[in-house]
Protein backbone atom coordinates (compact mmCIF):
# COMPACT_ATOMS: atom_id res chain seq x y z
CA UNK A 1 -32.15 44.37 29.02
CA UNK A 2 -33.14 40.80 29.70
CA UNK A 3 -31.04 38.00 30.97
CA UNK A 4 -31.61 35.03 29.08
CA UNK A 5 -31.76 31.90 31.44
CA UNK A 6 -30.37 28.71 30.29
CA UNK A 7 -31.21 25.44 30.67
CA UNK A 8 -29.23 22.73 32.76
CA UNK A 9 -28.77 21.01 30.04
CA UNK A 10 -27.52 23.75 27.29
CA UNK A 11 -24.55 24.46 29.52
CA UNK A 12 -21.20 23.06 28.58
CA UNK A 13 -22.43 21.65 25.19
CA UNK A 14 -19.77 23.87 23.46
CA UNK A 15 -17.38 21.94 25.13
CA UNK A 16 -18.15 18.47 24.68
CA UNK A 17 -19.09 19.26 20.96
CA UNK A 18 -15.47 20.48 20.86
CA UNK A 19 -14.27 17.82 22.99
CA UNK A 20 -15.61 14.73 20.52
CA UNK A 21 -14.65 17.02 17.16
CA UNK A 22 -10.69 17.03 18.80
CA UNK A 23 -11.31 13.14 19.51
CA UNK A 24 -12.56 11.83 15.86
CA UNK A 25 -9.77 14.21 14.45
CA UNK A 26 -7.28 12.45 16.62
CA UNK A 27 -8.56 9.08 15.36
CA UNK A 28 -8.75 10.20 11.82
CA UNK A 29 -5.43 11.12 12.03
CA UNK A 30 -4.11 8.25 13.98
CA UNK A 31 -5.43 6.07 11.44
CA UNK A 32 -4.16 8.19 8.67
CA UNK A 33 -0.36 8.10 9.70
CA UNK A 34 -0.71 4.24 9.96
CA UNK A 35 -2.53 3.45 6.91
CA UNK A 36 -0.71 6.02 4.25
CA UNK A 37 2.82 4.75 4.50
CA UNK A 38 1.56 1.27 3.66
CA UNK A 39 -0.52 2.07 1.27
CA UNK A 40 2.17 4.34 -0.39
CA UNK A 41 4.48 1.61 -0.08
CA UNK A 42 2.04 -0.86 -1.97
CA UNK A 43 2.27 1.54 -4.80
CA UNK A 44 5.86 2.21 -5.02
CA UNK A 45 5.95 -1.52 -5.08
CA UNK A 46 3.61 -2.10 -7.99
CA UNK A 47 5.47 0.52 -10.13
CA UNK A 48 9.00 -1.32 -9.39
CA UNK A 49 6.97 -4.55 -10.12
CA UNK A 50 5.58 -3.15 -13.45
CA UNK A 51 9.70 -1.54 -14.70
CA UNK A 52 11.45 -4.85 -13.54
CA UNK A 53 9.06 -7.18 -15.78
CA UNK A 54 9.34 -4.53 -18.49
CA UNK A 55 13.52 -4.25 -18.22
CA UNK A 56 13.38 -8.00 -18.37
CA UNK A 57 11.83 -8.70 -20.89
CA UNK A 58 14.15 -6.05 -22.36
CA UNK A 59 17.77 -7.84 -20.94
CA UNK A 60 20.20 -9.04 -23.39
CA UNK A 61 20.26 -13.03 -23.18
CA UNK A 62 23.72 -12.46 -22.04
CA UNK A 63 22.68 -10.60 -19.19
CA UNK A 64 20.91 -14.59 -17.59
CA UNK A 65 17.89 -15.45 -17.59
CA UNK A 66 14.54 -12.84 -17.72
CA UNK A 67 13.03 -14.66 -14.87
CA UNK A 68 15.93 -14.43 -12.76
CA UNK A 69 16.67 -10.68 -13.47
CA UNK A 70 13.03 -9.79 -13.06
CA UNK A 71 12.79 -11.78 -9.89
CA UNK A 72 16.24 -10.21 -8.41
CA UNK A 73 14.50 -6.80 -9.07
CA UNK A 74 11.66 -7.27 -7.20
CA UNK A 75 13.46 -8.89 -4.31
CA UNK A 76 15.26 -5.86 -4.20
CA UNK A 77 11.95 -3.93 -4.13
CA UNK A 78 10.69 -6.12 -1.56
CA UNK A 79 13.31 -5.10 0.67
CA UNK A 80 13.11 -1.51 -0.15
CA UNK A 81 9.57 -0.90 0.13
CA UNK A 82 9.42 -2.40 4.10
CA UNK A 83 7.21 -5.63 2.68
CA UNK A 84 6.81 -8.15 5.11
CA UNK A 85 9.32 -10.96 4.65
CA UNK A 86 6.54 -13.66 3.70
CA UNK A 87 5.68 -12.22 1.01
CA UNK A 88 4.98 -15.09 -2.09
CA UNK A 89 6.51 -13.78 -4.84
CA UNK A 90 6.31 -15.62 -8.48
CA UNK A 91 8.00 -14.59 -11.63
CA UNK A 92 7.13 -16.73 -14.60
CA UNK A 93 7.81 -17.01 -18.66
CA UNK A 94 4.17 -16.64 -20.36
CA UNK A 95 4.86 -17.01 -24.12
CA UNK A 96 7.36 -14.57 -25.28
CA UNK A 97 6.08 -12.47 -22.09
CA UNK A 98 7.09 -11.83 -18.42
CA UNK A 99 4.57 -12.14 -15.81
CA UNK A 100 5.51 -11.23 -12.08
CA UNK A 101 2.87 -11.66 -8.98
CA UNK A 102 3.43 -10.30 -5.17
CA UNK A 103 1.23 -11.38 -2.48
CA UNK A 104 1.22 -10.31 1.36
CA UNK A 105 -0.96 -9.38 4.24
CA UNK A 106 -0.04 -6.31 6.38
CA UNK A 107 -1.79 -5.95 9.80
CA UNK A 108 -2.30 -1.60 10.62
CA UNK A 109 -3.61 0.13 13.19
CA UNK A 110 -6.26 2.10 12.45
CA UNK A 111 -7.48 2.65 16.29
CA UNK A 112 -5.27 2.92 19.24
CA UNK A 113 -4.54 0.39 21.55
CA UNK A 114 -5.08 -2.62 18.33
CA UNK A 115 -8.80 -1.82 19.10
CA UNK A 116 -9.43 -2.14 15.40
CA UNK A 117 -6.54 -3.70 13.23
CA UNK A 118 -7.01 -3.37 9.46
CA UNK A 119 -5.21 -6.01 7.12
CA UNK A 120 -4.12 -4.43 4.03
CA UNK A 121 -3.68 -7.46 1.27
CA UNK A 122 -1.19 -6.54 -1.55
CA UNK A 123 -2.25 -8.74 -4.73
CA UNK A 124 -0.25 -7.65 -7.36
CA UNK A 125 0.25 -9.25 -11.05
CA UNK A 126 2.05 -7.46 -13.89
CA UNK A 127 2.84 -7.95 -16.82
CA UNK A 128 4.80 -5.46 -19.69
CA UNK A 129 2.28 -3.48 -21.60
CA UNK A 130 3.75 -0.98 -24.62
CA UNK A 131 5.93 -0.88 -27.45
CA UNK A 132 7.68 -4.16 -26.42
CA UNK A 133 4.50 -5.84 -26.54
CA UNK A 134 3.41 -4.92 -30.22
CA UNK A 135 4.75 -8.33 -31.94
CA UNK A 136 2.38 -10.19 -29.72
């Protein structure tokens, strides 16, 4: 039986290969835990965005004005969906339609330490599609 002799610079490479794999799945993650929840949010937000205009356009005129229900709604989204408190919000009468429009800048950490911030910008208009639309 031989001994195979190794080179100075073969030894340890196991380790540091294992040592940078363990690092860019920390950052991965790291940056995955930040960014999902604000992304997820974004999209909860557009769906409440997209029912409100649709149950306002819906409202019985007794019920106040569509643009005030519509932009109650999505105030009340807003809040629920952790939005930042800037956030320009517009609800206006197009025609015999609704149209609603959110805007806002989050900053995220995607690296630790702010080393890298990423701004997620939330431009959202909607207005109702479907069934109540078909007399357009």
């Amino acid at each position: 039986m031989s001994m195979e002799k190794f080179k100075n610079g073969e030894r340890g490479a196991a380790g540091a290969k294992l040592l940078l794999v363990l690092t860019v799945l920390i950052l991965i993650g790291h940056a995955g835990i930040n960014y999902v929840p604000v992304a997820y949010a974004g999209e909860s937000l557009k769906q409440d965005m997209q029912t409100a205009v649709v149950q306002g356009l819906a409202t019985p005129p007794r019920a106040g004005t569509p643009s005030q229900f519509v932009k109650d709604k999505i105030e009340r989204a807003i809040a629920a969906n952790d939005v930042p408190k800037d956030a320009y919000l517009e609800v206006k009468q197009t025609g015999k339609s609704l149209q609603a429009r959110v805007y806002y800048t989050k900053s995220i950490n995607i690296l630790p330490f702010g080393i890298y911030k990423y701004n997620y910008v939330f431009d959202q208009t909607v207005t109702p599609t479907g069934f109540l639309m078909k007399g357009d």
